[in-house]
C-alpha atoms as a PDB file:
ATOM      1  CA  UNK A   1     -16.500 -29.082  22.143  1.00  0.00           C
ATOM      2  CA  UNK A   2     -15.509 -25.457  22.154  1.00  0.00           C
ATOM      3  CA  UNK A   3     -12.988 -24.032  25.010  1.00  0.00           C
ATOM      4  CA  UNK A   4     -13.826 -19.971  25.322  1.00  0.00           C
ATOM      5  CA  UNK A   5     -11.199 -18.047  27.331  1.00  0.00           C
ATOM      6  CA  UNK A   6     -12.384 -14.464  28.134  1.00  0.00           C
ATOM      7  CA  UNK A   7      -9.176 -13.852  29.750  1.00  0.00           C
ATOM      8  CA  UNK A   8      -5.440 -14.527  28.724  1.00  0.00           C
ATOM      9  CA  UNK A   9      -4.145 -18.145  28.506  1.00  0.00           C
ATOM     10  CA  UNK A  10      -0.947 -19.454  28.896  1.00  0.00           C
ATOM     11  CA  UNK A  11       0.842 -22.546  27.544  1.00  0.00           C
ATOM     12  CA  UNK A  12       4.110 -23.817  27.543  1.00  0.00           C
ATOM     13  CA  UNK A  13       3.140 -26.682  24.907  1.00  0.00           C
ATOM     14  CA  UNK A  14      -0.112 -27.398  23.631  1.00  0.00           C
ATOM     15  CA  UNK A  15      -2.049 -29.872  21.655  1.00  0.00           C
ATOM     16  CA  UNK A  16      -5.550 -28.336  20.146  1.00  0.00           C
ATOM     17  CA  UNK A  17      -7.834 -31.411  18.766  1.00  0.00           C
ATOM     18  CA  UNK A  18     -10.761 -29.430  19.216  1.00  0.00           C
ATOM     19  CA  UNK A  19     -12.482 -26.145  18.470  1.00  0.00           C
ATOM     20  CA  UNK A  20     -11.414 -23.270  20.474  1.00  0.00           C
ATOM     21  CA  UNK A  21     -12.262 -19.442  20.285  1.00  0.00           C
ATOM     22  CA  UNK A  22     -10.565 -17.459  22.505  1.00  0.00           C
ATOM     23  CA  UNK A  23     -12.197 -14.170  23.309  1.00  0.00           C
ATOM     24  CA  UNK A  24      -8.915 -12.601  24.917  1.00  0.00           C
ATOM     25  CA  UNK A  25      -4.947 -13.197  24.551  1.00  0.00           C
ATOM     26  CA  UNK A  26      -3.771 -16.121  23.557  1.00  0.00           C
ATOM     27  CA  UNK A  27       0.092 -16.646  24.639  1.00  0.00           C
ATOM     28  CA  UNK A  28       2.177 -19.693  23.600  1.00  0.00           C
ATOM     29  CA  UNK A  29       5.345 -19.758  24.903  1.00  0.00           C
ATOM     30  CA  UNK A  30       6.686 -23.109  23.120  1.00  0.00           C
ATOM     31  CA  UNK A  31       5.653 -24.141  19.498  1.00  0.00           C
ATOM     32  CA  UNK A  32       2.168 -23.989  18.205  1.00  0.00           C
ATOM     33  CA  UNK A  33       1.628 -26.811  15.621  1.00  0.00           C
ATOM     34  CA  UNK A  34      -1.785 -26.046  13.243  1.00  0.00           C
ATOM     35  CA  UNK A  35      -2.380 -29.234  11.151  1.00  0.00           C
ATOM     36  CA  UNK A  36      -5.122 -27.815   9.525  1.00  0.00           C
ATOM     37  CA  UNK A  37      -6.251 -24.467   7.890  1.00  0.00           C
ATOM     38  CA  UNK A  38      -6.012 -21.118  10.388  1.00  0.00           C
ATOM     39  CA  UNK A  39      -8.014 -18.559   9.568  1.00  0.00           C
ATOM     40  CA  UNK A  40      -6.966 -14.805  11.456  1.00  0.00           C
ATOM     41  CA  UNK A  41      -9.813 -12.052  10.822  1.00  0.00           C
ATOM     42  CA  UNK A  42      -8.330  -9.058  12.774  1.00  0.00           C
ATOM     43  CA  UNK A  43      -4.596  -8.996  11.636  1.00  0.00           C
ATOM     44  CA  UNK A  44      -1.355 -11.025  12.527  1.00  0.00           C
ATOM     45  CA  UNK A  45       2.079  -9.501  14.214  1.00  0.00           C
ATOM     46  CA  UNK A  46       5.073 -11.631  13.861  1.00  0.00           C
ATOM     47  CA  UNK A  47       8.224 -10.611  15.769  1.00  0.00           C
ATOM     48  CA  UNK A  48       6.841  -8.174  17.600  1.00  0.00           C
ATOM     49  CA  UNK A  49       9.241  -6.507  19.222  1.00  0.00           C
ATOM     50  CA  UNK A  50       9.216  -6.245  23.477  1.00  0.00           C
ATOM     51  CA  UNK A  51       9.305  -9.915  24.529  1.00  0.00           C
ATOM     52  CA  UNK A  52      13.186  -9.950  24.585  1.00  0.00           C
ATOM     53  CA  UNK A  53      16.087 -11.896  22.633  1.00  0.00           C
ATOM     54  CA  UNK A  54      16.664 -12.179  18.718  1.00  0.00           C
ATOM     55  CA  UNK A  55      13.815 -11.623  16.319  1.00  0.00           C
ATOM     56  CA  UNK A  56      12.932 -15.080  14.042  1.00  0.00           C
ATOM     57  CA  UNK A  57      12.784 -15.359  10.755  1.00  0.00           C
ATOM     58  CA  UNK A  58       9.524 -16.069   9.104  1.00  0.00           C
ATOM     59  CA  UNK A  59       9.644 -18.572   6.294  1.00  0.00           C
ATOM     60  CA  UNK A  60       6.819 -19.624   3.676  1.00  0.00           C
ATOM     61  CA  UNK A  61       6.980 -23.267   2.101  1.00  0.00           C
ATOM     62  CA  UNK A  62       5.727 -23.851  -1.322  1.00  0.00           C
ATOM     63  CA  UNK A  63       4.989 -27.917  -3.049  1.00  0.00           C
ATOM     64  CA  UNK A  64       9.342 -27.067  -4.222  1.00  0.00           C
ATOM     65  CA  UNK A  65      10.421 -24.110  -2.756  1.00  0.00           C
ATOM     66  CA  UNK A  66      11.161 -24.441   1.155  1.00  0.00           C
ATOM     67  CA  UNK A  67      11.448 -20.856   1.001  1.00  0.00           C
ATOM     68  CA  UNK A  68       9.171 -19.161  -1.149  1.00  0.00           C
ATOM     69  CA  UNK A  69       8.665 -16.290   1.167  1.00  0.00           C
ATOM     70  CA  UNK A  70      11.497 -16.045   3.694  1.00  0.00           C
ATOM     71  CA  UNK A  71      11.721 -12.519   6.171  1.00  0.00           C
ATOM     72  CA  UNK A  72      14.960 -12.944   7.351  1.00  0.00           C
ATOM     73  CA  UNK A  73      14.772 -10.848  10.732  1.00  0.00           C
ATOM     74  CA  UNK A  74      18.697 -10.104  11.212  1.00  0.00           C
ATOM     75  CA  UNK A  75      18.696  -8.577   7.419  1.00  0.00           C
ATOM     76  CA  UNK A  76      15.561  -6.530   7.690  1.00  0.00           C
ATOM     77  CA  UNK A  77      15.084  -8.215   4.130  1.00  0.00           C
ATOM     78  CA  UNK A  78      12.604 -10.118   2.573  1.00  0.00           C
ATOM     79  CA  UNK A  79      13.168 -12.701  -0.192  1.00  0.00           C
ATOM     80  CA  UNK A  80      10.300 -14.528  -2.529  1.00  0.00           C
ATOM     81  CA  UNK A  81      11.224 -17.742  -4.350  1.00  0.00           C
ATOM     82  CA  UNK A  82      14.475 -20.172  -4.753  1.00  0.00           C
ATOM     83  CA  UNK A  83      16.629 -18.650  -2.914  1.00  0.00           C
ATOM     84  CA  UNK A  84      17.869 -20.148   0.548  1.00  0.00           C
ATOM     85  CA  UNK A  85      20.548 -18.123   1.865  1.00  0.00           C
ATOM     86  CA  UNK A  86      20.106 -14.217   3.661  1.00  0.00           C
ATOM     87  CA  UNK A  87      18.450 -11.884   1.299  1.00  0.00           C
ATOM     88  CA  UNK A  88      20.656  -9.807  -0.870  1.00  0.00           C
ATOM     89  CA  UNK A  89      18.279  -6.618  -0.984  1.00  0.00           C
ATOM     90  CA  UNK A  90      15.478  -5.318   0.850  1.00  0.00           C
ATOM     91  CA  UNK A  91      13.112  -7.283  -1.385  1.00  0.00           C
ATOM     92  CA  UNK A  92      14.569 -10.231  -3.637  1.00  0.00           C
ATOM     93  CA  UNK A  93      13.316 -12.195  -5.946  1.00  0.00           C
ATOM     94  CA  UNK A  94      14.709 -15.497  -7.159  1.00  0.00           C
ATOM     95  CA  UNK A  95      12.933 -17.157 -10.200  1.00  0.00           C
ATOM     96  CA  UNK A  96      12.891 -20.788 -10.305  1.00  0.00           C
ATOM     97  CA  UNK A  97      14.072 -22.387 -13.739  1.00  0.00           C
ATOM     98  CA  UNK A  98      11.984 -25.280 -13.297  1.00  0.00           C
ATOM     99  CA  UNK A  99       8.584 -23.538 -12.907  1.00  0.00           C
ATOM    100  CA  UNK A 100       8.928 -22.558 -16.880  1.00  0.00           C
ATOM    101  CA  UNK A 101       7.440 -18.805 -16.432  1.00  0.00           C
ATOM    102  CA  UNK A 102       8.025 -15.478 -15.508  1.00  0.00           C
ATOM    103  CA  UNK A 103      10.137 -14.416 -11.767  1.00  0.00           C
ATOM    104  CA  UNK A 104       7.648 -11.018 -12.253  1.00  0.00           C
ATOM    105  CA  UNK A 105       4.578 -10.256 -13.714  1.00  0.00           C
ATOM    106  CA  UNK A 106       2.728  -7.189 -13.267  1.00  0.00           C
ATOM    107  CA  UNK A 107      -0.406  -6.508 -14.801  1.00  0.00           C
ATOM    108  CA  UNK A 108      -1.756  -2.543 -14.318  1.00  0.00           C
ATOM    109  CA  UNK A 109      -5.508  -1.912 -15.335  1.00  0.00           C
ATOM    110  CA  UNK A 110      -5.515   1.465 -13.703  1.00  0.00           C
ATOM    111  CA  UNK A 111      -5.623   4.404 -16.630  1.00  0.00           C
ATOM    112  CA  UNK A 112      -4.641   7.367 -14.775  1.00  0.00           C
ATOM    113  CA  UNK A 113      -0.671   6.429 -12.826  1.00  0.00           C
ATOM    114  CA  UNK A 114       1.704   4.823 -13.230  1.00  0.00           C
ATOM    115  CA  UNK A 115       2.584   1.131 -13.840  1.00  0.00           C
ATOM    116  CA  UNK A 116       5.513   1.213 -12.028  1.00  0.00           C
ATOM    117  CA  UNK A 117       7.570   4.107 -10.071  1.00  0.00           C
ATOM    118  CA  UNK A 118      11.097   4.203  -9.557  1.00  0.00           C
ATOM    119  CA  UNK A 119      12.260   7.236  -6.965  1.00  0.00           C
ATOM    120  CA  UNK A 120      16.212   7.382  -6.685  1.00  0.00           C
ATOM    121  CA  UNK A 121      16.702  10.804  -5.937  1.00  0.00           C
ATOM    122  CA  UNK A 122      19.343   9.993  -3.049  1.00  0.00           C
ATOM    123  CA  UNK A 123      21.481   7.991  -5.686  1.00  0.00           C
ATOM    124  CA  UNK A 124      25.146   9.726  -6.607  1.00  0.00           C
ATOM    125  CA  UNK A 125      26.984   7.432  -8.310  1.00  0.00           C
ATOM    126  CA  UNK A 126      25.434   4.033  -8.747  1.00  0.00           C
ATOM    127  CA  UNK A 127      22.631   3.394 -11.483  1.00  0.00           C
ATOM    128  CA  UNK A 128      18.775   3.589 -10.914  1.00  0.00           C
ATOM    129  CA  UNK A 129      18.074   0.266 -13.005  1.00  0.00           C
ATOM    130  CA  UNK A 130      20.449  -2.658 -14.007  1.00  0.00           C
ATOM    131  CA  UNK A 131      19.680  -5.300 -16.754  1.00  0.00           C
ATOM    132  CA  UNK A 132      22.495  -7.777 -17.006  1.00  0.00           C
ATOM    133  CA  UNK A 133      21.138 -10.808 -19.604  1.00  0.00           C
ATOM    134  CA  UNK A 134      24.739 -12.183 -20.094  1.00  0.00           C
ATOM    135  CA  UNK A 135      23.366 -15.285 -21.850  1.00  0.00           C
ATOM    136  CA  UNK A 136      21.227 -13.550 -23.922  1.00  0.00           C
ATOM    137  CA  UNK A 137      21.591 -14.819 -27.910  1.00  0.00           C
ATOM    138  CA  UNK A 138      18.605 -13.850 -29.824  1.00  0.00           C
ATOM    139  CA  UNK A 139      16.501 -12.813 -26.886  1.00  0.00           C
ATOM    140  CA  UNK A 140      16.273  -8.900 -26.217  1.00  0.00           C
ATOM    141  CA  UNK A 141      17.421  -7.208 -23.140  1.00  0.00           C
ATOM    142  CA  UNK A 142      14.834  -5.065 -22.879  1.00  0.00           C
ATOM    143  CA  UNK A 143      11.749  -4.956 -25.149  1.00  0.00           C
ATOM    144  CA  UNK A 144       9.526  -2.190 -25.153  1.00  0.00           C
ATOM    145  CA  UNK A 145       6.304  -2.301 -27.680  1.00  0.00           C
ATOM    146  CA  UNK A 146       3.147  -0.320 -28.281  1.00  0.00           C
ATOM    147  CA  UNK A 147      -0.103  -1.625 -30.363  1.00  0.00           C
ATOM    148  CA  UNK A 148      -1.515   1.763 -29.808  1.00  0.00           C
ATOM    149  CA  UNK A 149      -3.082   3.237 -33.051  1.00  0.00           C
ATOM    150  CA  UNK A 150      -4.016   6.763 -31.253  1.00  0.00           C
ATOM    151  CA  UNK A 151      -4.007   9.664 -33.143  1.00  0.00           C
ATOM    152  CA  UNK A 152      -3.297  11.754 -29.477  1.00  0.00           C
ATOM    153  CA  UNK A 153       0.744  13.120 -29.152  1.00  0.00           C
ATOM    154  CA  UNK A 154       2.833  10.845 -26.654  1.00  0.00           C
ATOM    155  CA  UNK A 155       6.346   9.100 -26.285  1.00  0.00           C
ATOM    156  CA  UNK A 156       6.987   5.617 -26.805  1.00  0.00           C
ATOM    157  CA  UNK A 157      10.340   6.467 -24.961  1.00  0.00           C
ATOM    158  CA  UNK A 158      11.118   9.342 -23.660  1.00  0.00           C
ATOM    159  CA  UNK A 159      14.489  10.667 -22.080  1.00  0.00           C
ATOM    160  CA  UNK A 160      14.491  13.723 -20.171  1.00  0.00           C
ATOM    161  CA  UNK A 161      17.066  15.934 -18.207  1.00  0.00           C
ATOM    162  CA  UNK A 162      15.072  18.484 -15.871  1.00  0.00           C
ATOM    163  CA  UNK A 163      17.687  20.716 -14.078  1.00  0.00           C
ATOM    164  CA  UNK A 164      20.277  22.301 -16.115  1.00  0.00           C
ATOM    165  CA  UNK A 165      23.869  20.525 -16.117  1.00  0.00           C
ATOM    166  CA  UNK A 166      26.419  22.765 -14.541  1.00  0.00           C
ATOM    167  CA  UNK A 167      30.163  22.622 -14.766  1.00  0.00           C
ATOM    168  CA  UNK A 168      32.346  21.039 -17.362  1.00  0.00           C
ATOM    169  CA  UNK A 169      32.202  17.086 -17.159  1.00  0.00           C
ATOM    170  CA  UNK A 170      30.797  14.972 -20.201  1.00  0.00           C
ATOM    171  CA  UNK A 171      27.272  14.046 -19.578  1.00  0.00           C
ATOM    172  CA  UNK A 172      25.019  12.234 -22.227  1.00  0.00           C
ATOM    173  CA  UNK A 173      21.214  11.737 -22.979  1.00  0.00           C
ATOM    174  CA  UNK A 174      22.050   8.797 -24.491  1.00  0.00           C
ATOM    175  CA  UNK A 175      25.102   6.783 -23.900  1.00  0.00           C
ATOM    176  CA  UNK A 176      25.718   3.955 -26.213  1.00  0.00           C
ATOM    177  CA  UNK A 177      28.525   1.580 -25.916  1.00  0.00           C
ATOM    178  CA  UNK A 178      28.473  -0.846 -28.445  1.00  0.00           C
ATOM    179  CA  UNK A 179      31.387  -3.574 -28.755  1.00  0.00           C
ATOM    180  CA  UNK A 180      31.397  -4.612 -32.416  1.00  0.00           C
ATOM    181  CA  UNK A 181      34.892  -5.534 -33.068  1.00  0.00           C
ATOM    182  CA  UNK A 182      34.185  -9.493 -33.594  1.00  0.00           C
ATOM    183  CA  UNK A 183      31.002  -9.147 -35.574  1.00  0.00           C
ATOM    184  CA  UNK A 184      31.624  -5.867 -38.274  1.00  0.00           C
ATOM    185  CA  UNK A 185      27.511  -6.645 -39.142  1.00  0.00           C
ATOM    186  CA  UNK A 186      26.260  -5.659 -35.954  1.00  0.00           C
ATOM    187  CA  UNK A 187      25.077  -1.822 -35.428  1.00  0.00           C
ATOM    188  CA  UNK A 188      24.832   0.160 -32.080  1.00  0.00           C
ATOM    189  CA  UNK A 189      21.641   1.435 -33.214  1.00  0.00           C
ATOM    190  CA  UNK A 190      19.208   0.487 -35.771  1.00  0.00           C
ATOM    191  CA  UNK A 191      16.147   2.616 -36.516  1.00  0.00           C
ATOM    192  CA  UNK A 192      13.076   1.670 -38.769  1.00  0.00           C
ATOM    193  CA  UNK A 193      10.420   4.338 -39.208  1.00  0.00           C
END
């Protein structure tokens, strides 16, 4: 039947072929196996810090990936997909070339912010986005298309510079550097209106 603790309880290992609720703490210093489904209705902690000793990692396993979601706990970094080794951000994402789709999809139905927001404003010299598709033959790096038959002004892209540039030093709004030497067909920019 059902064991109900209304206090703490304490195991070093523990089997659990039954029911249980526990009304209290529930402390497991060993392994706790689940073969079935666990369902937690108040929240879940993991690593919490305290107890003493290293943190763990916390790892996710999918039908291929054996770590789909891995928190590696030395990094501070968290890593979703293929990849196997520590994290090389603070969130990664590895795509898998045998699941045939895409590594991220976002979908916003929301009308009134933003799809996505990007705040750098602690970056000097390094670059706010990076898009490296070095395999790329008639694909497009970046693709960026509007059905939108409004009437109402807007930008499809727009580049802006708020503050006003001081000194001397070359800066552009739009930097193009476009290596054409083997192919003398190829254009750095092509506009149709």
């Amino acid at each position: 039947g059902d064991v109900v603790v209304s206090g703490t309880l304490y195991a070093e290992k523990m089997v659990i072929e039954v029911d249980e609720t526990v009304t209290g703490s529930l402390m497991v210093s060993g392994s706790l196996f689940v073969s079935q489904s666990a369902t937690i209705n108040e929240g879940m902690v993991v690593n919490e810090s305290g107890e003493g000793g290293a943190e763990n990692d916390f790892r996710v396993e999918g039908d291929n990936d054996t770590h789909l979601i891995f928190a590696d706990a030395s990094a501070d970094a968290v890593s979703i997909g293929v990849s196997t080794d520590a994290p090389a951000a603070v969130l990664e994402i590895v795509g898998d070339s045998a699941q045939a789709k895409p590594t991220l999809s976002i979908t916003h139905a929301e009308d009134e912010n933003n799809a996505v927001d990007i705040t750098a404003d602690a970056l000097t010299t390094a670059n706010a986005l990076t898009i490296s598709t070095d395999a790329r033959t008639t694909g497009t790096a970046l693709d960026i298309s509007d059905s939108n038959t409004s009437d109402s002004a807007g930008s499809l892209v727009k580049i802006h510079q708020d503050g006003d540039r001081a000194g001397s030093a070359a800066s552009y709004g739009l930097h193009i550097d476009f290596d054409t030497a083997a192919n003398p067909a190829a254009r750095a920019l092509k506009i149709d209106s």
